[in-house]
PDB file of N, CA and C in Angstrom:
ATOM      1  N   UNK A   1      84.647 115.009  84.010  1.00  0.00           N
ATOM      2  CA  UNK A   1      84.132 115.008  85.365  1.00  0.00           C
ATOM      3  C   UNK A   1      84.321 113.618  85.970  1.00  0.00           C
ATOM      4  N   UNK A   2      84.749 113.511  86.887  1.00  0.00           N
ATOM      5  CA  UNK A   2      84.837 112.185  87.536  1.00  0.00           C
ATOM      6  C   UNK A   2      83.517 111.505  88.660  1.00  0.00           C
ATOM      7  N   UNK A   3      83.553 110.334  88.379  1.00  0.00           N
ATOM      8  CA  UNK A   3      82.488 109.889  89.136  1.00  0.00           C
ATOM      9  C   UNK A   3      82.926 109.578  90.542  1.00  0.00           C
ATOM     10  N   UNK A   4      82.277 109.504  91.138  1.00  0.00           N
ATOM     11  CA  UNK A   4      82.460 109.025  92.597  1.00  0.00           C
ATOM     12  C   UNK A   4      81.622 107.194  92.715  1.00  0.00           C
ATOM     13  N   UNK A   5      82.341 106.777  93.868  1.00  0.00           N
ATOM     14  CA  UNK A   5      81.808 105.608  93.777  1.00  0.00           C
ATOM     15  C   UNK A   5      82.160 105.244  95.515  1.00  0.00           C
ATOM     16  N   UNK A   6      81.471 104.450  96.051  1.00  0.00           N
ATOM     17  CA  UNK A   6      80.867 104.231  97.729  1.00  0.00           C
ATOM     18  C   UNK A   6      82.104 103.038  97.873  1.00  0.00           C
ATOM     19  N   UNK A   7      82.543 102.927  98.916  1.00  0.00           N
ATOM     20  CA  UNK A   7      83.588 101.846  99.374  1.00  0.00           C
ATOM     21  C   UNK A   7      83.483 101.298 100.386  1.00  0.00           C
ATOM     22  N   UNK A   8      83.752 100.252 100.961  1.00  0.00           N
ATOM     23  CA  UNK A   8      83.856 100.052 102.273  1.00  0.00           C
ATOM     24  C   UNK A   8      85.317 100.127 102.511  1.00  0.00           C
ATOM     25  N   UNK A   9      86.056  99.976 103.450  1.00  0.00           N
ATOM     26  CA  UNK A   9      87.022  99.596 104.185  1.00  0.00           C
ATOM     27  C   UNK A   9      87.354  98.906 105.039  1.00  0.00           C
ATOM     28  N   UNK A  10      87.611  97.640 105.005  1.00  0.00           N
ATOM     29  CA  UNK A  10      87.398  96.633 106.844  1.00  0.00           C
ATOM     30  C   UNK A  10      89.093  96.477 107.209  1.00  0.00           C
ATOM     31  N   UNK A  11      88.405  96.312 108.528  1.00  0.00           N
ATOM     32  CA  UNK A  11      89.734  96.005 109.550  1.00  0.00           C
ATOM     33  C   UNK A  11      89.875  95.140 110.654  1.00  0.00           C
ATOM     34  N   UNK A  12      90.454  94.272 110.556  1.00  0.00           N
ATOM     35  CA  UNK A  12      89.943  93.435 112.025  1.00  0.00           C
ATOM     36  C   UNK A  12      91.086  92.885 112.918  1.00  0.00           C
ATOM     37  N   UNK A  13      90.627  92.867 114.070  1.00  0.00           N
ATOM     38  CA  UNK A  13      91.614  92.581 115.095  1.00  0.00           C
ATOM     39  C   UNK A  13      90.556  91.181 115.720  1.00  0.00           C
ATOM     40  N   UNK A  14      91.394  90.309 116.640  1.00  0.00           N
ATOM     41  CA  UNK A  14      90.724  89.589 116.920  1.00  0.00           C
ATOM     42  C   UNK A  14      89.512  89.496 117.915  1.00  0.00           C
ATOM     43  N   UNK A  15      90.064  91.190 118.518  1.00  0.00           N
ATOM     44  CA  UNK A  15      88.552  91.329 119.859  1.00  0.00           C
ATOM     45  C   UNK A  15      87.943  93.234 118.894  1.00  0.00           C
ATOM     46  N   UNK A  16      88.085  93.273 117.878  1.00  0.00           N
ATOM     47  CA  UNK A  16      87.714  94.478 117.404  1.00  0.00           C
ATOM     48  C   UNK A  16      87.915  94.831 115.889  1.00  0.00           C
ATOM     49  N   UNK A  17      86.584  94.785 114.963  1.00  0.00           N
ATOM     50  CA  UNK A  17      86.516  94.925 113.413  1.00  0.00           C
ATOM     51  C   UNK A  17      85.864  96.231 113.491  1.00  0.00           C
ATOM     52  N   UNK A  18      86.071  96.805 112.139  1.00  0.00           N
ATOM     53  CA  UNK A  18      85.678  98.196 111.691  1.00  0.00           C
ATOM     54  C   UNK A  18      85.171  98.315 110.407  1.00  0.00           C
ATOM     55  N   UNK A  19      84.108  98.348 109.606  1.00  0.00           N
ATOM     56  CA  UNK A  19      83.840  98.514 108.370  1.00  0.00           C
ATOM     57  C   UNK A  19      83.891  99.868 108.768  1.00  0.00           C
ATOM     58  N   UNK A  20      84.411 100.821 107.416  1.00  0.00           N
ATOM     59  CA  UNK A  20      84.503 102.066 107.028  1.00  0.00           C
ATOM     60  C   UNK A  20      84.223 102.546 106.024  1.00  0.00           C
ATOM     61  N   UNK A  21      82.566 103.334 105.947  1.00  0.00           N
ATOM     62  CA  UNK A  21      82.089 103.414 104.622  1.00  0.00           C
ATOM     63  C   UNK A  21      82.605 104.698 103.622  1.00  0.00           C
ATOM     64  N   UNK A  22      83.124 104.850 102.795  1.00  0.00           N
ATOM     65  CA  UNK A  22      83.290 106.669 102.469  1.00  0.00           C
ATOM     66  C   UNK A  22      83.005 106.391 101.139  1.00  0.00           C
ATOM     67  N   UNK A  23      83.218 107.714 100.682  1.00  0.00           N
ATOM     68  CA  UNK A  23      83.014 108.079  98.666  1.00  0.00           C
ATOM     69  C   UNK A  23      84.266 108.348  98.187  1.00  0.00           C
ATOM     70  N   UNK A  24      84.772 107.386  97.476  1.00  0.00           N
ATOM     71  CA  UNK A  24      86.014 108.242  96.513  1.00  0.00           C
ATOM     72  C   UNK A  24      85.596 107.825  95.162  1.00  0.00           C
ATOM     73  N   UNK A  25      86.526 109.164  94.375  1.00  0.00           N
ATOM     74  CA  UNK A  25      86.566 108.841  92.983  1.00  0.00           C
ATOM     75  C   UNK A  25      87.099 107.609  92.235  1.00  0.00           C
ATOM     76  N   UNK A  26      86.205 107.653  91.683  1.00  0.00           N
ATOM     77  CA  UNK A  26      86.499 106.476  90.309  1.00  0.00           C
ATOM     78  C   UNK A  26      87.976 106.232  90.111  1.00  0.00           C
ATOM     79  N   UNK A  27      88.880 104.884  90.189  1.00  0.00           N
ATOM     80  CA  UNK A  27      89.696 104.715  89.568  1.00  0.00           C
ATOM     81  C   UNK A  27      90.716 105.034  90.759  1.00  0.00           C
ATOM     82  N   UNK A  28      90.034 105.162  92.340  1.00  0.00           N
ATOM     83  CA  UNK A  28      90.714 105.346  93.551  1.00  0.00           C
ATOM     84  C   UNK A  28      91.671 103.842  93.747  1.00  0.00           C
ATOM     85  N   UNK A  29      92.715 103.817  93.718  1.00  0.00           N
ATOM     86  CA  UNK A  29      93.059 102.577  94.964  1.00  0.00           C
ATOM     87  C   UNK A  29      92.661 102.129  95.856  1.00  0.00           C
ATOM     88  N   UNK A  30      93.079 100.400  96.291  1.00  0.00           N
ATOM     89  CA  UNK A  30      92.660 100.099  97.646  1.00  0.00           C
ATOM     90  C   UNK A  30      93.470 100.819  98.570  1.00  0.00           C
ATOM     91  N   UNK A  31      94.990 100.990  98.087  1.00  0.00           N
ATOM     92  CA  UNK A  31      95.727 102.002  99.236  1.00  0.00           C
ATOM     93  C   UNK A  31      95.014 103.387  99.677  1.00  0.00           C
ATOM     94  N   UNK A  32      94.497 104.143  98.346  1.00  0.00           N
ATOM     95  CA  UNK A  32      94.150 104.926  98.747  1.00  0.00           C
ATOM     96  C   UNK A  32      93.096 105.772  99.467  1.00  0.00           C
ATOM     97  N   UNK A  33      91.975 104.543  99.031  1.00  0.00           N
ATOM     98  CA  UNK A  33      90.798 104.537  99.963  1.00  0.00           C
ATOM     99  C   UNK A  33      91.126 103.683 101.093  1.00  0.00           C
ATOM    100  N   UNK A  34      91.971 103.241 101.535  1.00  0.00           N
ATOM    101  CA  UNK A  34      92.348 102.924 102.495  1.00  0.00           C
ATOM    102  C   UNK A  34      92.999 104.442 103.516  1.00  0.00           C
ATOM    103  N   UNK A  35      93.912 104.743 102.938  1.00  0.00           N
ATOM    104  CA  UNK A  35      93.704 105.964 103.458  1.00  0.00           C
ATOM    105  C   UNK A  35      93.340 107.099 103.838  1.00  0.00           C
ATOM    106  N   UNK A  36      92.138 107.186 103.107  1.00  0.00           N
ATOM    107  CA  UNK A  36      91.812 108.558 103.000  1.00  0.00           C
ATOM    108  C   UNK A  36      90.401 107.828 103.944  1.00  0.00           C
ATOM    109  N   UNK A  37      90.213 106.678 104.342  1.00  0.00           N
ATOM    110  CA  UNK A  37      89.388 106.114 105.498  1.00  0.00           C
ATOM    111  C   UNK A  37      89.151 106.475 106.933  1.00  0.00           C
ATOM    112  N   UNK A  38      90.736 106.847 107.201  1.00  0.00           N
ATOM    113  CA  UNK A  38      90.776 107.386 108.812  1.00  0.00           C
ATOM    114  C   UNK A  38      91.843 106.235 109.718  1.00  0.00           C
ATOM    115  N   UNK A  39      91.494 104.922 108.723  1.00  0.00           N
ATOM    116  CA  UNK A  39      91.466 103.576 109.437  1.00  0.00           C
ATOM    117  C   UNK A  39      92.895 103.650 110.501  1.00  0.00           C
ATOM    118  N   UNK A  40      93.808 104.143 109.987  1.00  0.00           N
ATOM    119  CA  UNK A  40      95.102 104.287 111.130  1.00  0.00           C
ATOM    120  C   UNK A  40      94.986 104.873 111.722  1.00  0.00           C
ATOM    121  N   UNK A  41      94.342 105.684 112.378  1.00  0.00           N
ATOM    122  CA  UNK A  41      93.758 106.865 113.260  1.00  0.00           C
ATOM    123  C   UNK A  41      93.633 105.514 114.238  1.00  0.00           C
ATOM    124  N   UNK A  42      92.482 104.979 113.904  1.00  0.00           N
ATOM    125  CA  UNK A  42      90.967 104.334 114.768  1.00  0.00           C
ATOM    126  C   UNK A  42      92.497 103.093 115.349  1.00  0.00           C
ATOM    127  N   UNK A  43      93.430 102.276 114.348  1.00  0.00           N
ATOM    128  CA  UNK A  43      94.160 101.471 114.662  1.00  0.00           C
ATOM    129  C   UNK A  43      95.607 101.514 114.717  1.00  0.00           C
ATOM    130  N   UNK A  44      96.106 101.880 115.447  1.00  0.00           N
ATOM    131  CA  UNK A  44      97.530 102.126 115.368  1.00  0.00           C
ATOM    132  C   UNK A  44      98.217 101.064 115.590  1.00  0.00           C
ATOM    133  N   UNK A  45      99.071 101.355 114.569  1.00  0.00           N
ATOM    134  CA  UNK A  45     100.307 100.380 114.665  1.00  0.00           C
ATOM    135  C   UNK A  45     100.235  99.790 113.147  1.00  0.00           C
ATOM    136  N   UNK A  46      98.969 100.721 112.360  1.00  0.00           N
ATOM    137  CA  UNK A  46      98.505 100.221 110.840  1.00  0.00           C
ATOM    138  C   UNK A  46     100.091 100.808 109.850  1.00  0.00           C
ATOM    139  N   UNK A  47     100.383  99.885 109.071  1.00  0.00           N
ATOM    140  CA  UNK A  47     101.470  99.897 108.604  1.00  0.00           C
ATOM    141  C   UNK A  47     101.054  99.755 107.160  1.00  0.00           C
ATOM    142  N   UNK A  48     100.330 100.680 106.378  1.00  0.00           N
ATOM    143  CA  UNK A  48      99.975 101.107 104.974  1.00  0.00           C
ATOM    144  C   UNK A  48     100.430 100.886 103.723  1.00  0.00           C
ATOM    145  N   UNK A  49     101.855 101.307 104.186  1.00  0.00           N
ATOM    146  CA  UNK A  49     103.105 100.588 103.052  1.00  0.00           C
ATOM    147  C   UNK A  49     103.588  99.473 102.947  1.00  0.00           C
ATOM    148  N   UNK A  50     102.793  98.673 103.794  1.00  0.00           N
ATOM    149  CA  UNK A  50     103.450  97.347 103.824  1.00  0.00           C
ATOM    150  C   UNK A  50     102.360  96.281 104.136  1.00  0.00           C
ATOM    151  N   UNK A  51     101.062  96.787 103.933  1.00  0.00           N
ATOM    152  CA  UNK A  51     100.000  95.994 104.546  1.00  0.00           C
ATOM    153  C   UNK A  51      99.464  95.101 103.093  1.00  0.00           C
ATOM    154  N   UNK A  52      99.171  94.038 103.102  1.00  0.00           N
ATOM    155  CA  UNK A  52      98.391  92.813 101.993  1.00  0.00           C
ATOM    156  C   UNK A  52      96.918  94.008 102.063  1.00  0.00           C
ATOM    157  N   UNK A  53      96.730  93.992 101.064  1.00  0.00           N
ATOM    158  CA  UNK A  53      95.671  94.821 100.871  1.00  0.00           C
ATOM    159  C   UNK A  53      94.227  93.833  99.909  1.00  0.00           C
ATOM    160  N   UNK A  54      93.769  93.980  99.642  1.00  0.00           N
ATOM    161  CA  UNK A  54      92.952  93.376  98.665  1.00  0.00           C
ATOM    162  C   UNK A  54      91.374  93.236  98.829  1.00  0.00           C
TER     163      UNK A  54
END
């Protein structure tokens, strides 16, 4: 059974930041809780495959 575990997600522009709270499973990526966030929705022009993540 896998655990779940709480994340944030931040994003910031210089006139507009976003923490993004969700639940993914244990052993999720930052890519992938990055994605499964919404966060390119809310910011376009978010470039996922190529973004410094950390």
């Amino acid at each position: 059974m896998s655990n779940n575990i709480r994340v944030e997600v931040a994003y910031a522009l210089p006139d507009e930041q976003a923490i993004i709270e969700l639940e993914v499973a244990e052993g999720t990526t930052a890519l992938e809780a990055a994605r499964q966030s919404g966060v390119t929705q809310r910011f376009e022009g978010i470039d996922l495959d190529n973004a410094k993540l950390g």
